[in-house]
N, C-alpha and C. Protein backbone atom coordinates (compact mmCIF):
# COMPACT_ATOMS: atom_id res chain seq x y z
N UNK A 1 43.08 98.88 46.36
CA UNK A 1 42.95 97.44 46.42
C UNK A 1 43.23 96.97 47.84
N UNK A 2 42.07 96.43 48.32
CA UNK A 2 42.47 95.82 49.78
C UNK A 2 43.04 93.77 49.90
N UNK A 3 44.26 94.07 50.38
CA UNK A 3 44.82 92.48 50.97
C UNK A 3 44.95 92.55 52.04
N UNK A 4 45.10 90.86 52.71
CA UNK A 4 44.06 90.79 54.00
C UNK A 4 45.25 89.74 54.42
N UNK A 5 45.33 90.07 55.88
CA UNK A 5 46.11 89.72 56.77
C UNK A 5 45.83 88.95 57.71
N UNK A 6 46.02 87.59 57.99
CA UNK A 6 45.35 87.23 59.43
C UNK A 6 46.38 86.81 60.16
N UNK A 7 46.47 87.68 61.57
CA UNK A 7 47.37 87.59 63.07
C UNK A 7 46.67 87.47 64.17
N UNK A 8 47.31 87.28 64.74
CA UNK A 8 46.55 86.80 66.72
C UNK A 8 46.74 88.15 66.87
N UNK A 9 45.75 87.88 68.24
CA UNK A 9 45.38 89.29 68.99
C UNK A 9 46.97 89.85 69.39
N UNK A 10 47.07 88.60 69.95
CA UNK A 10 48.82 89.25 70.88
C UNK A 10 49.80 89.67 69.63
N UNK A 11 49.71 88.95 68.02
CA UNK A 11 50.78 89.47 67.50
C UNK A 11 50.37 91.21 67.22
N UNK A 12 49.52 91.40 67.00
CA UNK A 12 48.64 92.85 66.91
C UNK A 12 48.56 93.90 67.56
N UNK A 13 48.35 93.25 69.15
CA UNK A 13 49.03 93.98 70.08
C UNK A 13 50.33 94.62 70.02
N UNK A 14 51.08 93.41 69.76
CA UNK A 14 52.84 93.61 70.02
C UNK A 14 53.33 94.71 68.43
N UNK A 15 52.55 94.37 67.56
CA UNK A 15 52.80 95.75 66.48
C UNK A 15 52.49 96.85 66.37
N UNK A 16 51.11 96.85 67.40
CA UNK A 16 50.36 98.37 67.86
C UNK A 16 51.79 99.08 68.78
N UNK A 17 52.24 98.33 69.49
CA UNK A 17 53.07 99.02 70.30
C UNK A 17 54.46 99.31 70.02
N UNK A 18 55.09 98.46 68.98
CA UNK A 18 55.99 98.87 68.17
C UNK A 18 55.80 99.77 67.18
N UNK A 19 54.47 99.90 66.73
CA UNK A 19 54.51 101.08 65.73
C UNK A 19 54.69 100.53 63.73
N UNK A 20 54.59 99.02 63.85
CA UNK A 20 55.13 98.33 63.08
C UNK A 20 55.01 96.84 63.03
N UNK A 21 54.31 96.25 61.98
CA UNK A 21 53.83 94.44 61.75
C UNK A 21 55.08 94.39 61.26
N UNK A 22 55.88 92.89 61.88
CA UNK A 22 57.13 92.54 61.49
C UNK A 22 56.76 91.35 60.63
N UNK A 23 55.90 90.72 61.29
CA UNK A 23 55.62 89.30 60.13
C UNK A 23 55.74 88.19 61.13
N UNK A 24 54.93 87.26 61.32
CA UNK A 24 54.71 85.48 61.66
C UNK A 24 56.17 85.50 61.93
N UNK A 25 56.25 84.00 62.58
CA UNK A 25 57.38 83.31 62.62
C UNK A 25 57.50 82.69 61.05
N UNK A 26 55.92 82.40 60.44
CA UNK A 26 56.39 81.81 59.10
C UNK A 26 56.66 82.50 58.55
N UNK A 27 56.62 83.92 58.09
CA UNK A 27 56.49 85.02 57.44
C UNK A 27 58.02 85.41 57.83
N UNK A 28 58.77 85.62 58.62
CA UNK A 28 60.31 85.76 58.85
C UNK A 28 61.18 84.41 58.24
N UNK A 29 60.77 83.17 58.42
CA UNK A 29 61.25 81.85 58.06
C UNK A 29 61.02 82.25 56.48
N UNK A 30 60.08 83.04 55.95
CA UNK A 30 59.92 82.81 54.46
C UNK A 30 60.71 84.29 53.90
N UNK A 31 61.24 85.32 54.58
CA UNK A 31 61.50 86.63 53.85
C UNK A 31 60.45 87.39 53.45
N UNK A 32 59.19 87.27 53.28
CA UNK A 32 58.50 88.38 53.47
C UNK A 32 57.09 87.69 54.20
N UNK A 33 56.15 88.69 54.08
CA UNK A 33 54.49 88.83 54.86
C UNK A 33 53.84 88.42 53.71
N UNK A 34 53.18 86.99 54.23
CA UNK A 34 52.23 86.82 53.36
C UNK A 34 50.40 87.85 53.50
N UNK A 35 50.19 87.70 52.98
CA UNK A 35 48.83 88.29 52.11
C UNK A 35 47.92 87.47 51.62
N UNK A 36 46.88 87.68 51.71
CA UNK A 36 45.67 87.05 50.61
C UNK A 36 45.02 87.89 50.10
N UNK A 37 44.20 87.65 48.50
CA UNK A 37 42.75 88.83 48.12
C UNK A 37 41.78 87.93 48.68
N UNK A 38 41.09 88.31 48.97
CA UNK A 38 39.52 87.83 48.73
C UNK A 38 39.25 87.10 48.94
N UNK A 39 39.45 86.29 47.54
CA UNK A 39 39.19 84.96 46.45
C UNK A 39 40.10 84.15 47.28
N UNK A 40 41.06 84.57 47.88
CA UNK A 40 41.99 83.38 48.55
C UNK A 40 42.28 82.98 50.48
N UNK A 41 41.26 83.87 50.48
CA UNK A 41 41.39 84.10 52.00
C UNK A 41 40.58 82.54 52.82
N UNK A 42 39.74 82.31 52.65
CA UNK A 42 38.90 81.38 53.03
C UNK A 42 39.60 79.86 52.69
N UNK A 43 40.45 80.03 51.90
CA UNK A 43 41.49 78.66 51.54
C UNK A 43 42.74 78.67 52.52
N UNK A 44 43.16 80.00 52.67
CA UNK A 44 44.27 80.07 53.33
C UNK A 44 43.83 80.02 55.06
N UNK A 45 42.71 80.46 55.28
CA UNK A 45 42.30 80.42 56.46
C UNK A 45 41.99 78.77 57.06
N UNK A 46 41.55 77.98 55.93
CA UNK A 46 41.13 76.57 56.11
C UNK A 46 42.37 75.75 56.03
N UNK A 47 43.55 76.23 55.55
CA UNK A 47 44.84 75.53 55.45
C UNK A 47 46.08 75.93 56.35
N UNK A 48 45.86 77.05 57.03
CA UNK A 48 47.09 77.41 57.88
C UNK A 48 46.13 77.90 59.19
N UNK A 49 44.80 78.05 59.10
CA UNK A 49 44.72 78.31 60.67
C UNK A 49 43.31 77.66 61.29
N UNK A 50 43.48 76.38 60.43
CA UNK A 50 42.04 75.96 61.27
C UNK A 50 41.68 75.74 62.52
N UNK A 51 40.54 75.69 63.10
CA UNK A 51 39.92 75.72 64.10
C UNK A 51 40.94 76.66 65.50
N UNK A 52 41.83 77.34 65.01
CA UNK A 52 42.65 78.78 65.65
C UNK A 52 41.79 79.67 65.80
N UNK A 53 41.86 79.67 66.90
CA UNK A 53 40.88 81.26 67.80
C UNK A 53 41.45 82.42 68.09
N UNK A 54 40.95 83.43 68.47
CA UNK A 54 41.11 84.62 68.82
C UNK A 54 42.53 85.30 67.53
N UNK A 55 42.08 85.07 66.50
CA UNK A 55 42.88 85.71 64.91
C UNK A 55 42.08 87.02 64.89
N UNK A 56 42.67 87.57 64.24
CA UNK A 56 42.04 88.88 63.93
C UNK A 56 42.29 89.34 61.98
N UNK A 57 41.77 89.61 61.46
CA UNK A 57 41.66 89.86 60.02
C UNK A 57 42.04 91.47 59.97
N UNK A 58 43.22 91.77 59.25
CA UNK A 58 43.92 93.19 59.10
C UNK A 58 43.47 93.22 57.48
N UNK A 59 42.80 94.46 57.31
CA UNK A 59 42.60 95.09 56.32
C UNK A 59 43.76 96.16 55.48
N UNK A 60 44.04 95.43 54.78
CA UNK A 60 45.00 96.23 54.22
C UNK A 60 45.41 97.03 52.87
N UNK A 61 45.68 98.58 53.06
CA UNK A 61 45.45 99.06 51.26
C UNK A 61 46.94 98.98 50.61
N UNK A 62 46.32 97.80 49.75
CA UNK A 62 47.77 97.46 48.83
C UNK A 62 49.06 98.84 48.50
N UNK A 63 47.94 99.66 47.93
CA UNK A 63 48.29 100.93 47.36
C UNK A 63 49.02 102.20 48.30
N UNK A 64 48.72 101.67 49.90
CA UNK A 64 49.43 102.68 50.67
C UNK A 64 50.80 102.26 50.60
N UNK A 65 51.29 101.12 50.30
CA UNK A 65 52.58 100.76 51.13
C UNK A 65 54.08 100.73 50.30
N UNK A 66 54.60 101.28 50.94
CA UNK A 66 55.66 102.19 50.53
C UNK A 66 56.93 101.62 50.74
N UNK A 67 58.08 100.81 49.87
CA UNK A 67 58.08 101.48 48.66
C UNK A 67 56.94 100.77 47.52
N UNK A 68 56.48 101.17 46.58
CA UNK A 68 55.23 100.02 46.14
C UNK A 68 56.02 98.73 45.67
N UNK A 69 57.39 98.81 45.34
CA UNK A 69 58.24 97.97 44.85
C UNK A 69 57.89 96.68 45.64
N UNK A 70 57.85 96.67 47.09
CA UNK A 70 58.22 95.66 48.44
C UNK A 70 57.16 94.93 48.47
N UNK A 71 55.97 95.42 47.45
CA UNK A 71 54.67 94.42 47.68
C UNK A 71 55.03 93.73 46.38
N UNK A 72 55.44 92.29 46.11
CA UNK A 72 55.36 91.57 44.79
C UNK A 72 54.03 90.33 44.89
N UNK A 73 53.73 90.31 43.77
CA UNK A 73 52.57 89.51 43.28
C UNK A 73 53.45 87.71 42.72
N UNK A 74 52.86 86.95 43.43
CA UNK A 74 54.25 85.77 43.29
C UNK A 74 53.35 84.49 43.25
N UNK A 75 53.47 83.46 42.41
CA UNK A 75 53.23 82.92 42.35
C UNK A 75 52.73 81.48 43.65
N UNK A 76 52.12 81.07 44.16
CA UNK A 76 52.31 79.97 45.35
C UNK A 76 51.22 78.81 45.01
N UNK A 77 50.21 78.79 46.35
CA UNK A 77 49.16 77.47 45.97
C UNK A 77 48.74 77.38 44.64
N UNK A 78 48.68 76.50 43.51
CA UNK A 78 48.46 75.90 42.75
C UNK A 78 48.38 77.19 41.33
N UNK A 79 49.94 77.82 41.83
CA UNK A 79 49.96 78.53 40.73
C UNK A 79 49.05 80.25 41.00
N UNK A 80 48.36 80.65 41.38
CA UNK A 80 47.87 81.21 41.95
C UNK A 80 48.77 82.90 42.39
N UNK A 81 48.79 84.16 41.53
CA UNK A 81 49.24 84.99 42.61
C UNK A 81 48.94 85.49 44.02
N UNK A 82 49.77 85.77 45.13
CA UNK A 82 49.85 86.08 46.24
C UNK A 82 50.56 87.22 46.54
N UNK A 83 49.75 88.39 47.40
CA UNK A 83 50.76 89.53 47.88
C UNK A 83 51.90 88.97 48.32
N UNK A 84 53.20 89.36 48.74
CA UNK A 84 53.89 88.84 49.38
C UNK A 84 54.61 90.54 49.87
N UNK A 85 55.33 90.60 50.88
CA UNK A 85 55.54 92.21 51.39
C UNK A 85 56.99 92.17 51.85
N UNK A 86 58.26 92.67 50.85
CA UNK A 86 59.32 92.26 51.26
C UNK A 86 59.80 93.53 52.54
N UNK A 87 59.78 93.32 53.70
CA UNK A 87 59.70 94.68 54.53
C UNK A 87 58.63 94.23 55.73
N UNK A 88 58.23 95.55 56.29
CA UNK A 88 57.81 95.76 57.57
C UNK A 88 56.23 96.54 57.09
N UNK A 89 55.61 96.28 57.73
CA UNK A 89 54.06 96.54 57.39
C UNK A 89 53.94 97.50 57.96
N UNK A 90 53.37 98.68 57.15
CA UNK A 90 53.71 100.24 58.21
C UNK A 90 52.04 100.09 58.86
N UNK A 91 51.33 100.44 60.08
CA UNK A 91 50.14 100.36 60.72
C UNK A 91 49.52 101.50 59.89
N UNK A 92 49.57 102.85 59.26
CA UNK A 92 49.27 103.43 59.04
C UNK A 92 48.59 102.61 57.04
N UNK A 93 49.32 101.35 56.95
CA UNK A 93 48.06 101.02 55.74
C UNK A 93 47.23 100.11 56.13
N UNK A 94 46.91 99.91 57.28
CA UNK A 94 45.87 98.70 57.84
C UNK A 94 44.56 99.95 58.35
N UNK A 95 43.70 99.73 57.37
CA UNK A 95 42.37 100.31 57.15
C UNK A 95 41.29 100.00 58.23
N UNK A 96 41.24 98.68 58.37
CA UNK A 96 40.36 97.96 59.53
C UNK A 96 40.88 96.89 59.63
N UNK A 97 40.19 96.38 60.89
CA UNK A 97 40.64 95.04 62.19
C UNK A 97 39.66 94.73 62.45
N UNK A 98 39.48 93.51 62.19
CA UNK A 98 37.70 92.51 62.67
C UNK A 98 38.27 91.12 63.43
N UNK A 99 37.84 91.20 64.49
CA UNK A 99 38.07 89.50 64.96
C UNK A 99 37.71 88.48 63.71
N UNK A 100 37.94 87.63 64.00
CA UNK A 100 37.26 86.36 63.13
C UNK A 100 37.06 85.14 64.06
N UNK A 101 35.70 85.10 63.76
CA UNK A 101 34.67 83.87 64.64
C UNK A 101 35.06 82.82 64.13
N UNK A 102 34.52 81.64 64.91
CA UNK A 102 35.08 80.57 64.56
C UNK A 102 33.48 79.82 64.97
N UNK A 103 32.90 78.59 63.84
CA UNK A 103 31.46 78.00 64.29
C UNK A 103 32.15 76.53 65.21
N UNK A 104 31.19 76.06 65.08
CA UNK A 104 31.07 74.74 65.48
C UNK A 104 32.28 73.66 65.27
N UNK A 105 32.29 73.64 64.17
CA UNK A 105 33.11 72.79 63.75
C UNK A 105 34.73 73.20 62.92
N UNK A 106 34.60 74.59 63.94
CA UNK A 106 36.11 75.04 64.00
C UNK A 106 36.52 75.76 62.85
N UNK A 107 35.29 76.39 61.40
CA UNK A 107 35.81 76.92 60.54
C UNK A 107 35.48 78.75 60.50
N UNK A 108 36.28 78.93 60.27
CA UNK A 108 36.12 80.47 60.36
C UNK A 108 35.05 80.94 59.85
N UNK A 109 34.73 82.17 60.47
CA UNK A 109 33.11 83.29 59.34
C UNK A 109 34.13 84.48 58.92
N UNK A 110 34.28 84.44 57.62
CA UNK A 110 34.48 85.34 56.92
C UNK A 110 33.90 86.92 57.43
N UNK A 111 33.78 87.76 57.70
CA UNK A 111 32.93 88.93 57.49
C UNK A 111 32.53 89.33 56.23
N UNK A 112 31.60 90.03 56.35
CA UNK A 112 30.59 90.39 55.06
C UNK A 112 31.44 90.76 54.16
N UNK A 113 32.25 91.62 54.18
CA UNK A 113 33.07 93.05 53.28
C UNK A 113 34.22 92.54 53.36
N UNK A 114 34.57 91.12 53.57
CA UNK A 114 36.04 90.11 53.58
C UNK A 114 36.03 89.95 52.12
């Protein structure tokens, strides 16, 4: 099962070189890493990072991450479950990394296989 991550280039950078995704400033303010599936990405993208450039979309396999305990399924927008990742995001379950474009009027393009 893939959940999907969106960080700036520089936070991406700075975890490539630690060896390790620590999480947002919101994502530390909240106790764990938020997540989206799919179905929720394009809401969350239109509500926490509009017309924000140079993001990058982390592909992530639910199922690699260890302990499986640290990934909980939690309730948030309008009732709705959400990954949430109590811990440190090991790089070795992030599958793929796609920029994400931004059109005209500042809303993100999904990629195809998003």
């Amino acid at each position: 099962m893939t959940i999907y991550k969106v960080v700036t280039a520089g936070a991406w950078q700075d975890a490539r070189q630690k060896g390790v995704y620590e999480g947002s400033a919101d994502d530390k303010r909240d106790g764990f890493i938020h997540f989206s599936t799919a179905e929720q990405l394009a809401e969350t993208l239109r509500k926490h990072y509009a017309g924000a450039r140079d993001l990058l979309l982390l592909y992530v396999n639910a199922r690699s991450i260890e302990p499986a305990e640290a990934l909980r399924w939690e309730p948030s927008r309008g009732g709705a479950l959400f990954p949430h990742l109590y811990g440190s995001l090991p790089l070795a379950a992030v599958e793929r990394v796609e920029a994400l474009a931004v059109d005209d009027q500042g809303l993100h393009l999904l990629p195809e296989h998003a």
